[in-house]
Every structure is written in structure tokens, then in C-alpha cells.
Protein backbone atom coordinates (compact mmCIF):
# COMPACT_ATOMS: atom_id res chain seq x y z
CA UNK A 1 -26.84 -4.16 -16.18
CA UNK A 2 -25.22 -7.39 -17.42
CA UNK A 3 -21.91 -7.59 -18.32
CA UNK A 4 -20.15 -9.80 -20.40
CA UNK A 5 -16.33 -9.94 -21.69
CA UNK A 6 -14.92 -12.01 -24.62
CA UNK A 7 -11.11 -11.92 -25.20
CA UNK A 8 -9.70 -12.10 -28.81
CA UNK A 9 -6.06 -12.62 -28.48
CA UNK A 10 -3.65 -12.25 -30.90
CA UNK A 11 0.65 -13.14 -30.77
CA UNK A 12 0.96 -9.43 -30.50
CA UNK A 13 -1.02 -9.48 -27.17
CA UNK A 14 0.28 -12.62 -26.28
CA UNK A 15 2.05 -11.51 -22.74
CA UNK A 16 4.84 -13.52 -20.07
CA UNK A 17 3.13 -13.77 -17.19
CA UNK A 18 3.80 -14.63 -13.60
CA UNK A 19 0.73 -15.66 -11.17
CA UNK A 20 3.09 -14.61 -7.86
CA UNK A 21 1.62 -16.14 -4.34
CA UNK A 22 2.71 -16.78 -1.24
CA UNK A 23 3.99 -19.76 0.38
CA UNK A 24 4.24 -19.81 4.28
CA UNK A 25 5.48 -23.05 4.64
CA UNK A 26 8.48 -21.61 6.14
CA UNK A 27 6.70 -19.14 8.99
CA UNK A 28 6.54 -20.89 12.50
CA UNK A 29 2.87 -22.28 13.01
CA UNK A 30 0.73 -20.74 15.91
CA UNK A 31 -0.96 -23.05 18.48
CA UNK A 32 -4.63 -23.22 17.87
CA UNK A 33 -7.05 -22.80 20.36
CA UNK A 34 -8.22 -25.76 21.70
CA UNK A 35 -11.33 -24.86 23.84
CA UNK A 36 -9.38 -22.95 26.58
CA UNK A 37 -11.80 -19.68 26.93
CA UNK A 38 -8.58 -17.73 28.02
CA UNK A 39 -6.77 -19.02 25.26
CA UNK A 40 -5.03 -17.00 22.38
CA UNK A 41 -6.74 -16.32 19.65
CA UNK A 42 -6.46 -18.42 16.80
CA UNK A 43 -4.42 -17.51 13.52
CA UNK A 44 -6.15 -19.38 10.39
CA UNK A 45 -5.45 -22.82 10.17
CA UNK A 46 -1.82 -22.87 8.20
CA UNK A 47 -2.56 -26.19 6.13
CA UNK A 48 -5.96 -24.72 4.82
CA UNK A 49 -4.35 -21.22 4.22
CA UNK A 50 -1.59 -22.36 2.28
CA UNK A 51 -3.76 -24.76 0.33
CA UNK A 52 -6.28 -22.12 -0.23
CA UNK A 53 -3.72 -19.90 -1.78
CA UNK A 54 -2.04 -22.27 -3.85
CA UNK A 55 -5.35 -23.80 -5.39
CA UNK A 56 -6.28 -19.94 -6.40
CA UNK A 57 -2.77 -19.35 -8.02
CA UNK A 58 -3.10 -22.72 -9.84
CA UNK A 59 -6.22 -22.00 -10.72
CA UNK A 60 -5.67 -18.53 -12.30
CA UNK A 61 -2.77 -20.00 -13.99
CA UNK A 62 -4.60 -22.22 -15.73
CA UNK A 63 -7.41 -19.46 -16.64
CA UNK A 64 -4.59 -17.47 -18.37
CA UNK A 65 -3.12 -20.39 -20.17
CA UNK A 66 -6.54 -20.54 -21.61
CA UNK A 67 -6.60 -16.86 -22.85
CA UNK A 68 -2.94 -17.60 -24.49
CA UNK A 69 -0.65 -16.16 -22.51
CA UNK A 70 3.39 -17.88 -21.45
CA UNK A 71 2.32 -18.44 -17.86
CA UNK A 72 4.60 -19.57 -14.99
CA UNK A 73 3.61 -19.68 -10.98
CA UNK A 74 6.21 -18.39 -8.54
CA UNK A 75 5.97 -18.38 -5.09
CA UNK A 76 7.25 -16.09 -2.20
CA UNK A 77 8.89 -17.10 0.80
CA UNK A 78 10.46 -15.01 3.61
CA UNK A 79 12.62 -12.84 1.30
CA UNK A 80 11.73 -10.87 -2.21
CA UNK A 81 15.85 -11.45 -3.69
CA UNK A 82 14.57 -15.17 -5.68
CA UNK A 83 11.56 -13.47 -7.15
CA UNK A 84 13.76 -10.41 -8.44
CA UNK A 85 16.07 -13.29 -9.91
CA UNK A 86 13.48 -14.78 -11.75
CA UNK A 87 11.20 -12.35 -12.71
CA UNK A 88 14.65 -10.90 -14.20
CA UNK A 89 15.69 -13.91 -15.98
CA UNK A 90 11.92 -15.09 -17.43
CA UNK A 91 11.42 -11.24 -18.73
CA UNK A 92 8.15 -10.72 -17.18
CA UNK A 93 6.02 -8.67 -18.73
CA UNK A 94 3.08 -8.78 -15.95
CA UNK A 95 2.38 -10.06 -12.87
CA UNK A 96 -0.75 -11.06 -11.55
CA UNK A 97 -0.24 -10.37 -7.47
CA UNK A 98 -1.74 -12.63 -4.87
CA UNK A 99 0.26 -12.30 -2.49
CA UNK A 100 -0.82 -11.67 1.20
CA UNK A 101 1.99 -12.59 3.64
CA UNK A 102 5.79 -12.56 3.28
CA UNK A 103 7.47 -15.17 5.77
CA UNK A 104 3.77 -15.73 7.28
CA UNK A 105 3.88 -12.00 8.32
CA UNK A 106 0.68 -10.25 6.94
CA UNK A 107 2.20 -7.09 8.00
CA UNK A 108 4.78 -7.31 4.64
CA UNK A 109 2.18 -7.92 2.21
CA UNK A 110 2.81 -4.34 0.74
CA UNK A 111 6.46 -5.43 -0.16
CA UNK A 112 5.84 -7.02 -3.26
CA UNK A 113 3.61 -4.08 -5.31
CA UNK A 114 6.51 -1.75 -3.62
CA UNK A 115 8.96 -4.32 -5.91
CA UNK A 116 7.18 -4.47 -8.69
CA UNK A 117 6.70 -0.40 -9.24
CA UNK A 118 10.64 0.18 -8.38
CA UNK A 119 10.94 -2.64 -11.45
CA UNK A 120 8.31 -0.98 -13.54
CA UNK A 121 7.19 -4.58 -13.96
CA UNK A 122 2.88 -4.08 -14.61
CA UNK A 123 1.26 -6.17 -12.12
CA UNK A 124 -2.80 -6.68 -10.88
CA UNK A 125 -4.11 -5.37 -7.62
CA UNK A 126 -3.68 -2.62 -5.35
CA UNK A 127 -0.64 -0.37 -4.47
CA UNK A 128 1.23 -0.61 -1.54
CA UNK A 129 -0.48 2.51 0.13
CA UNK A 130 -3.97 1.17 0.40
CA UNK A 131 -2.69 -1.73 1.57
CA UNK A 132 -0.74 -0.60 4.38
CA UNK A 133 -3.46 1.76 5.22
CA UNK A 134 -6.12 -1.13 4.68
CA UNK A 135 -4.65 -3.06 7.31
CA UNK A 136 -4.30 -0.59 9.67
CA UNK A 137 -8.10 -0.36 10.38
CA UNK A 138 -8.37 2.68 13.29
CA UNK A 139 -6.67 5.04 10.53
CA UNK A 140 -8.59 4.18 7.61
CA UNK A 141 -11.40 4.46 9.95
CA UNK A 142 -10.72 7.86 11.21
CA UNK A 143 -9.22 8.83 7.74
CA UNK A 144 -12.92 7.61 5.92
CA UNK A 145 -15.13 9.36 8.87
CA UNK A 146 -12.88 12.82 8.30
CA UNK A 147 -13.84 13.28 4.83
CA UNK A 148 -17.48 12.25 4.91
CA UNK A 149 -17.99 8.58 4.26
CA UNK A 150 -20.41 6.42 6.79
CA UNK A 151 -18.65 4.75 9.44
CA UNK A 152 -19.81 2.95 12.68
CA UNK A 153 -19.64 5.63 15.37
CA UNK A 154 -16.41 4.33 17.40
CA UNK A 155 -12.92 4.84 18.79
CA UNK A 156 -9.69 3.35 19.00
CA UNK A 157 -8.05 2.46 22.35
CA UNK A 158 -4.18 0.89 22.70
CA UNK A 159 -5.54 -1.27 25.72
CA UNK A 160 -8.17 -1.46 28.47
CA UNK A 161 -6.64 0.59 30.61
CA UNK A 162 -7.16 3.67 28.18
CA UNK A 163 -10.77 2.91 27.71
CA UNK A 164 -12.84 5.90 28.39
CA UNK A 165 -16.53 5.96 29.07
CA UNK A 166 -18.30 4.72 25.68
CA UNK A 167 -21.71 7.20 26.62
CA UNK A 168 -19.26 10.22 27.45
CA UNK A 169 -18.34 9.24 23.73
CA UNK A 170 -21.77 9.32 22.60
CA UNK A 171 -22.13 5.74 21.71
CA UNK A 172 -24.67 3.75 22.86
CA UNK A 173 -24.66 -0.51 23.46
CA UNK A 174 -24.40 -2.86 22.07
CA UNK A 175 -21.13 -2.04 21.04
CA UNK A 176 -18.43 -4.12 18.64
CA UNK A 177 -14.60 -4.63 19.26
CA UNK A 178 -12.16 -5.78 16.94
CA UNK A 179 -8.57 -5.81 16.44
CA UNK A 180 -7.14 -2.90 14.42
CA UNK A 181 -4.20 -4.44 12.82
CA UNK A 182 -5.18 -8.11 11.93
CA UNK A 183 -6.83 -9.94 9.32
CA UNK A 184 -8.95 -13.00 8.68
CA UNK A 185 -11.30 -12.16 11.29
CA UNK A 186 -8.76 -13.28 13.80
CA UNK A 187 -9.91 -11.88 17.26
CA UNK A 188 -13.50 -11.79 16.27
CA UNK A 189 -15.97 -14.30 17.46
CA UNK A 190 -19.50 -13.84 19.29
CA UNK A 191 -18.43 -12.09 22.59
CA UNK A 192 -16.91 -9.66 20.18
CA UNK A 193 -20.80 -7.91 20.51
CA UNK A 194 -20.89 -6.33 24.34
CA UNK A 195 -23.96 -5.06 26.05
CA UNK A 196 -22.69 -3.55 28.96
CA UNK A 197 -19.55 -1.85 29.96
CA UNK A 198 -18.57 -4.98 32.60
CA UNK A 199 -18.49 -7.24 28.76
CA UNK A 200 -16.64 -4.09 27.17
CA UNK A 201 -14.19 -4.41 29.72
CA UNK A 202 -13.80 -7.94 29.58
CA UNK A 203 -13.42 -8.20 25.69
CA UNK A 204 -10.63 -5.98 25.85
CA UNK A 205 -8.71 -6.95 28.71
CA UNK A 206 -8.98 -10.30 26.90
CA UNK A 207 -7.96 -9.01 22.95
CA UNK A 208 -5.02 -7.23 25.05
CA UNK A 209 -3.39 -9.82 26.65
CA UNK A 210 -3.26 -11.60 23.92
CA UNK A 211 -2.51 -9.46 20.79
CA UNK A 212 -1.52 -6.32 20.02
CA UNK A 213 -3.40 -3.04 19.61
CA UNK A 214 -4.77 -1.08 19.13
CA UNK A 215 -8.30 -2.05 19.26
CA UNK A 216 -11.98 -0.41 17.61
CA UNK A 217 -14.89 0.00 19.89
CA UNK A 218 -17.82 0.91 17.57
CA UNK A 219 -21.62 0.87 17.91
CA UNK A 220 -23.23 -2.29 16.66
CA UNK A 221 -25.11 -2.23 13.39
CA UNK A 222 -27.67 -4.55 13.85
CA UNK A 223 -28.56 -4.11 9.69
CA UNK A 224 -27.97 -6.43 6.84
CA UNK A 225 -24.30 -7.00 6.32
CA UNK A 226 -22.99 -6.46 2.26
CA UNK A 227 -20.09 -6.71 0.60
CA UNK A 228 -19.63 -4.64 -2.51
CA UNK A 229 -17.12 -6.46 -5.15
CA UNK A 230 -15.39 -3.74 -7.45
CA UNK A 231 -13.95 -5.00 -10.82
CA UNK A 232 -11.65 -4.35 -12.46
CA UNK A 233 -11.26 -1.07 -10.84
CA UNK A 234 -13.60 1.74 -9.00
CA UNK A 235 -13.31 4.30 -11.92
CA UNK A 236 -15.62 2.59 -15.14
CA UNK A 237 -16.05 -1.01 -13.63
CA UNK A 238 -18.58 -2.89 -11.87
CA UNK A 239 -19.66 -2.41 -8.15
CA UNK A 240 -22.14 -5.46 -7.51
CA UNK A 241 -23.03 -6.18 -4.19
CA UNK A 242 -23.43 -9.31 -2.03
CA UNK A 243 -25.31 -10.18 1.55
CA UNK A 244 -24.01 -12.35 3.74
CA UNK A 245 -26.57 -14.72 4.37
CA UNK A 246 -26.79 -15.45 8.41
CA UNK A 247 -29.92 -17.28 8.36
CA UNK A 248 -28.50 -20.68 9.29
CA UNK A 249 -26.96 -19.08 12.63
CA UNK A 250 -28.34 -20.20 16.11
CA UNK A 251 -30.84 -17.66 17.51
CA UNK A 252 -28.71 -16.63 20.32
CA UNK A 253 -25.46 -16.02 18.00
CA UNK A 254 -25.23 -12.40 17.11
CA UNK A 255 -25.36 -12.34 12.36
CA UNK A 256 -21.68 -11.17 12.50
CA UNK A 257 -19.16 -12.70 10.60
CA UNK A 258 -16.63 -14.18 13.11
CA UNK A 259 -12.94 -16.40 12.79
CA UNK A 260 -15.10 -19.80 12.95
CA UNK A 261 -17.60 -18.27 10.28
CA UNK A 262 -14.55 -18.55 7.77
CA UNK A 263 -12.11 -21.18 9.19
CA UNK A 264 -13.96 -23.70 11.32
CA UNK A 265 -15.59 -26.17 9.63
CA UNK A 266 -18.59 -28.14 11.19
CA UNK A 267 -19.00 -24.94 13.65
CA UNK A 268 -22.48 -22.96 14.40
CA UNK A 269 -21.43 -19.97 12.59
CA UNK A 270 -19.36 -21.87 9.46
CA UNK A 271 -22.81 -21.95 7.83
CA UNK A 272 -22.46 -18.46 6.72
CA UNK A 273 -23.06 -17.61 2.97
CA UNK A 274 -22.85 -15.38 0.05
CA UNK A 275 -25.68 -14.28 -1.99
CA UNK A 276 -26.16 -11.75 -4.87
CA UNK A 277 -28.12 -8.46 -3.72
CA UNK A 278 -28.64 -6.40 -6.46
CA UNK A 279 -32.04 -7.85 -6.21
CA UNK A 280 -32.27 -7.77 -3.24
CA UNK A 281 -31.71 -4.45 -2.41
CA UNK A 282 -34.23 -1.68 -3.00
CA UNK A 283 -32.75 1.23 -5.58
CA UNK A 284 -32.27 3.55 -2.81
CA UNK A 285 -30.55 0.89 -0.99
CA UNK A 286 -28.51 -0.32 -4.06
CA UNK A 287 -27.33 3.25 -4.95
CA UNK A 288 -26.31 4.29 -1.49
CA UNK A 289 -24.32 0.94 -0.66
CA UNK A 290 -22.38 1.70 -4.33
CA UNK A 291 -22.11 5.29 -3.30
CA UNK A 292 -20.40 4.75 -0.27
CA UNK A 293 -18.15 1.72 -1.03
CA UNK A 294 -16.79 3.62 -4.32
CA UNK A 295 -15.96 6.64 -1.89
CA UNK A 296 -14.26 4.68 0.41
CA UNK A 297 -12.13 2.73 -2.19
CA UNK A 298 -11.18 6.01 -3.47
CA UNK A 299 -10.52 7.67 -0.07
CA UNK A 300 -8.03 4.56 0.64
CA UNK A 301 -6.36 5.30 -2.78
CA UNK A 302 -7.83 2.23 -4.52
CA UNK A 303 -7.01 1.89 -7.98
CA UNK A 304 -7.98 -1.84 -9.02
CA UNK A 305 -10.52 -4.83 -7.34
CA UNK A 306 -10.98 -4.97 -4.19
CA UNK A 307 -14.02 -5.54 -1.79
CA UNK A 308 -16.03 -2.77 0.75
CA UNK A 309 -18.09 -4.54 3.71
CA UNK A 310 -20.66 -2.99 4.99
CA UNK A 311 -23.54 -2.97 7.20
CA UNK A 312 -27.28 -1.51 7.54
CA UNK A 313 -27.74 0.84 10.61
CA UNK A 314 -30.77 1.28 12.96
CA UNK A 315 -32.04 3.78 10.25
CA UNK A 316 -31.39 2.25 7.03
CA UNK A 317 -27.86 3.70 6.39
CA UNK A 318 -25.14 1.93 4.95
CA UNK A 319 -21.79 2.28 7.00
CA UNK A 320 -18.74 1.47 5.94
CA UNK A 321 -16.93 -1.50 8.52
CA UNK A 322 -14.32 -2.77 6.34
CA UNK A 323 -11.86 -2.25 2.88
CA UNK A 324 -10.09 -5.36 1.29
CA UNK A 325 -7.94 -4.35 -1.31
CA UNK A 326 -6.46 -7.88 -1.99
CA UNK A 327 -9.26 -9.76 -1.75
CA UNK A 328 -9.53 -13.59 -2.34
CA UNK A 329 -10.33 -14.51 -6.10
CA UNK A 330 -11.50 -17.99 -5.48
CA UNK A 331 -13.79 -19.02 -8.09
CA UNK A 332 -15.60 -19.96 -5.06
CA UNK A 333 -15.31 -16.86 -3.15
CA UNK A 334 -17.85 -13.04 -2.83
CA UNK A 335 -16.21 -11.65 -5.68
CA UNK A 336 -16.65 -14.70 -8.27
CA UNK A 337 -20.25 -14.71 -6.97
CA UNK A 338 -20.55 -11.15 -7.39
CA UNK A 339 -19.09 -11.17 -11.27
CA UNK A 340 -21.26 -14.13 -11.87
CA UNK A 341 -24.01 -12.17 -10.74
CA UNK A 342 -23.73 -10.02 -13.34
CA UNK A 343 -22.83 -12.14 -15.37
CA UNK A 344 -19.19 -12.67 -15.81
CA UNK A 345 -17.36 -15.71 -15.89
CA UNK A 346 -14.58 -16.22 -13.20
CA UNK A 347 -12.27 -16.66 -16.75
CA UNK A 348 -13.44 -13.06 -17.87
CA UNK A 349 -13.07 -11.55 -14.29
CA UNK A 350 -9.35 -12.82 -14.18
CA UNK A 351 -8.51 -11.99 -17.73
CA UNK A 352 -10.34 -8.88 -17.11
CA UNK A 353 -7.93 -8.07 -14.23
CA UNK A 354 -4.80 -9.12 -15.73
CA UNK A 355 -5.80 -6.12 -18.84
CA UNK A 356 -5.90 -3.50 -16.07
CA UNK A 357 -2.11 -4.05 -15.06
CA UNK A 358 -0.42 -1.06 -14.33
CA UNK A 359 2.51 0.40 -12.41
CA UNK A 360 2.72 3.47 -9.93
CA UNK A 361 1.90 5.72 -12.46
CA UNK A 362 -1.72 5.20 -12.14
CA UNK A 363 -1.54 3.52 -8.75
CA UNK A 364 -2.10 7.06 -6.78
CA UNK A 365 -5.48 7.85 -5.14
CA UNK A 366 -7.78 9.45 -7.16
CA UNK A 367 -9.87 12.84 -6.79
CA UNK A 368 -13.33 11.89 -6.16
CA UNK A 369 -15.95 14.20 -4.72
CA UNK A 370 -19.57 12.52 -2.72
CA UNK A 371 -21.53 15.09 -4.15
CA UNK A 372 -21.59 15.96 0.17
CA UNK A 373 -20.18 18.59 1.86
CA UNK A 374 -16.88 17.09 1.96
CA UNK A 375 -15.07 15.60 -0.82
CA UNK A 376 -13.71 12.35 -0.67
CA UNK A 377 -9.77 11.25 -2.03
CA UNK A 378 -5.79 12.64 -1.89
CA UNK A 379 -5.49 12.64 1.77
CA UNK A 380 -3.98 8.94 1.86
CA UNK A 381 -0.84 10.44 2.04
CA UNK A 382 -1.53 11.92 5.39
CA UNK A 383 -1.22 8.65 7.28
């Protein structure tokens, strides 16, 4: 199905807006790795971040200019008190939230749809819930696997010390760690795949000493890796998915998608791409990857966009390995490919987004059953 979206405005639909981003410029920078194998891992590089994050605001700015609308950009620092002040004195009507980080800390990124709903200011996005329970990826992990959506077969561990034997466990190698509580793939790279328990132990005493956990060991899925973009929300809009194209990766890099993948230019796995799937996925394929990524959206309490990664299994199963609900809306990025896909100009998608604007009211997760023995949704809450 194709979709396309023309906007008729009128002066009575004619809204204030504020594009709201984040600007790190005053968070101390980290050092950056600089070869040293027992170095920390790297954060994203700040200069890129900050510039990637800008350009996007501009750039939706502009798009809702286009469609009419009293637009002004405002940026967040390390404290919430100037945006009150000026959200206040412009009489915002909407807001269209980008914001990921709050005084570079990714951790505060819920502190601004918090805001907005005490304000009862409409703004785009995600609640603060799902996005606290997003980033907290052991939880949502245990909290998707409880009520019946494919996961990786896995644990969560604070350190290396409490590592227990993975085949006691049931799993079986190769095996992937990650961080539980960062972003950015940060922590992630090609030793994150293990093949024996002397490499599990050495990933995480490594991940340990330098950041903090806990950490997910999960069985390897050594399928196709897609991303399913869901616009403008998981209830009546679109769930296209993506592939992430590994093709261009040296043979003896495992196809995962690592810190260098995104931030590293002129490295092996920067090469990475994004390609629309919906033909290339077979209908079984196409309906199960859409079945489980709306079910974990929902699970999460996902009201708006967002993005569900996942990836193929031994035996053809889709499992779910990741949920962005604040995805990036470059016109560049998955989701603009995805909408485009189907197509959707990046204009409509935005526009689109900016119509679904709501408050808490309708930011609650909704009750959604998988047609499985267990139903999926209103357990959020418990974590």
C-alpha cells in the first residue's frame, strides 16, 4: 500500500510552533579513543552530534514554515527553567520534540515530554515512560519476553563477576553483549560477538571497567537485521520496514551494526546502509516482522513514531533486539527512507507528525492482544 498525504491549511489551522532540540555545547566532551585496545569506549563524536541535531531541527523548521505554521527553534541546555520562559511568553500551541540529551546526559531525555504534559502544551513523540523504559534495555527486554513478544534468548549481569554459566542458561555461542543503559551503539563494536566463554569473559570484564551496567548477554542472531519505521503512530499508521544492508563489510567482520558503523567515517564497517524491504521480504516474513514490532511498541507504551530493530534467527523468526522511541528524523535517516518507501515525502512525514500532537491523555500504553497466548500492553507501569 502507498501512501500519500497532502495538507490544506487554512488561518484557522494555522498553529505556533516550537521545533525544541538539544544543544550540548555546554556538557564536558569525552576523550575519544584513539587506538588504545584497553581504552574507554567512545561517546559519539560531540561536533557531529550537535551538528546532526541542529541540521534536523533546522530542517523541520523549515518543512513547517512551508505547511504555514509561526515557527520558532529553541534549544535546551542543562536546565528546562528558559524553555518554560519562552514557551510561556511565545504561547505555544505545539511542540515538535527532538530532544535526546539534557546537559549531554542521555539519561534526562524524558524531562522534557514530563514538562510539556504538566503544561498541557501538545507536543510530537513519545511519553516519558517508554522512554525511560526504552533506555533501560535489560527491563524492556525482560518486560517484552514476559508477555510473549520474540526476544534473543539472554540475561542481564551487573558485572563479570556475576556471570553465570551461559549453557546452564540454555544459550548456546556465539553469543552478543551490549550495554544495557546506553545509546548510539556506544560499547558495541566487533568483539561485541563471543564464541567461547574465555571471549565472554573478556568482553565483559572490558564493558565493566569502563562503563556502567548492567550488561545483556544474548544468543547471536545470525539473520537479516530490519528496522521497522512506525508513523505517525502504531494504532492506524504505517509500519514499513528496512534492512540494513551489510554487504560492503569485510568477510571476517561479524553484519552487526557497531559505534564505527554510525560514527566513524572512512572505517570498515561505516559502509553500512539502509534499504527498503517490503520487497524484499516474503509475506510471511513481512507480516511477522510488523506483528512483532507493533507488539513491542505497544508493550513499551508507544503512542507515536518510533523505530523496532530486529533480527532473523537460525529458523526464520523475527526477534525483537531493540525499541527507539525518539528516533532520528533526518531526511537522510531509516525512517525518511522508510516513508519514502511508501511513498511519503519527508515534508508529509513531518507535517504528518506534528497533526498527531497530543498530551498525556493519550500518551498511556495501549491494550493490545498478539492473537498468542499472552497478551501484549498495560504492564509498563510495572517497571
Amino acid at each position: 500500500m502507498r501512501f500519500t498525504s497532502t495538507t490544506s491549511l487554512t488561518s484557522r489551522n494555522v498553529r505556533r510552533v516550537a521545533v525544541v532540540f538539544n544543544d550540548d555545547s555546554v556538557a564536558a566532551t569525552s576523550d575519544q579513543n584513539d587506538g588504545d585496545e584497553d581504552a574507554e569506549p567512545p561517546s559519539p563524536p560531540k561536533d557531529v552530534a550537535d551538528a546532526d541535531v541542529a541540521d534536523v531541527a533546522a530542517c523541520i523548521h523549515g518543512v513547517l514554515k512551508r505547511a504555514g505554521h509561526e515557527v520558532v527553534l529553541l534549544s535546551v541546555k542543562d536546565s528546562l527553567t528558559p524553555l518554560i520562559d519562552s514557551l510561556r511568553a511565545l504561547r505555544i500551541e505545539r511542540v515538535f520534540n527532538l530532544v535526546e540529551s539534557i546537559g549531554g546526559e542521555s539519561r534526562r531525555e524524558a524531562e522534557v515530554p514530563r514538562l510539556l504534559d504538566e503544561l498541557r502544551i501538545p507536543y510530537t513523540g513519545n511519553s516519558a515512560g517508554i522512554l525511560r523504559l526504552a533506555q533501560a534495555k535489560d527491563m524492556a527486554k525482560r518486560l517484552l519476553e514476559f508477555h510473549g513478544v520474540p526476544v534473543p534468548r539472554g540475561y542481564a549481569v551487573v558485572d563479570a563477576r556475576e556471570l553465570t554459566c551461559p549453557e546452564a542458561r540454555g544459550l548456546v555461542y556465539p553469543l552478543f553483549v551490549k550495554p544495557a543503559r546506553t545509546d548510539a551503539s556506544i560499547g558495541i563494536d566487533r568483539t561485541s560477538v563471543v564464541c567461547d566463554r574465555a571471549q565472554l569473559d573478556a568482553r565483559l570484564t572490558y564493558l565493566s571497567r569502563h562503563l556502567e551496567g548492567p550488561f545483556v548477554v544474548e544468543e547471536y542472531l545470525p539473520g537479516r537485521e530490519i528496522n521497522v519505521a512506525i508513523f505517525a503512530d502504531p494504532y492506524r499508521g504505517q509500519l514499513v520496514p528496512t534492512e540494513v544492508d551489510f554487504s560492503g563489510y569485510p568477510a571476517d567482520y561479524p553484519p552487526i551494526v557497531t559505534y564505527d558503523c554510525k560514527w566513524v567515517p572512512g572505517s570498515p564497517e561505516y559502509v553500512a546502509r539502509s534499504l527498503p524491504a517490503t520487497e524484499r521480504l516474503t509475506p510471511a516474513e513481512l507480516h511477522a516482522v510488523r506483528w512483532a514490532a507493533r507488539a513491542a511498541f505497544l508493550t513499551l507504551g508507544g503512542t507515536s513514531y518510533g523505530r523496532v530493530d530486529l533480527r532473523f534467527d537460525a529458523n526464520g523468526v523475527p526477534r525483537v533486539i531493540d525499541v527507539n522511541p525518539n528516533n532520528d528524523l533526518n531526511p537522510e535517516a531509516g525512517m525518511a527512507i522508510a516513508a519514502a518507501s511508501v511513498g511519503m515525502s519527508h515534508d508529509s512525514l513531518i507535517n504528518a507528525l506534528l497533526d498527531g500532537a497530543t498530551v498525556e491523555a493519550r500518551h498511556v500504553p495501549a491494550p493490545h492482544h498478539a492473537a498468542r497466548p499472552r497478551s501484549v500492553g498495560h504492564a509498563a507501569a510495572a517497571y
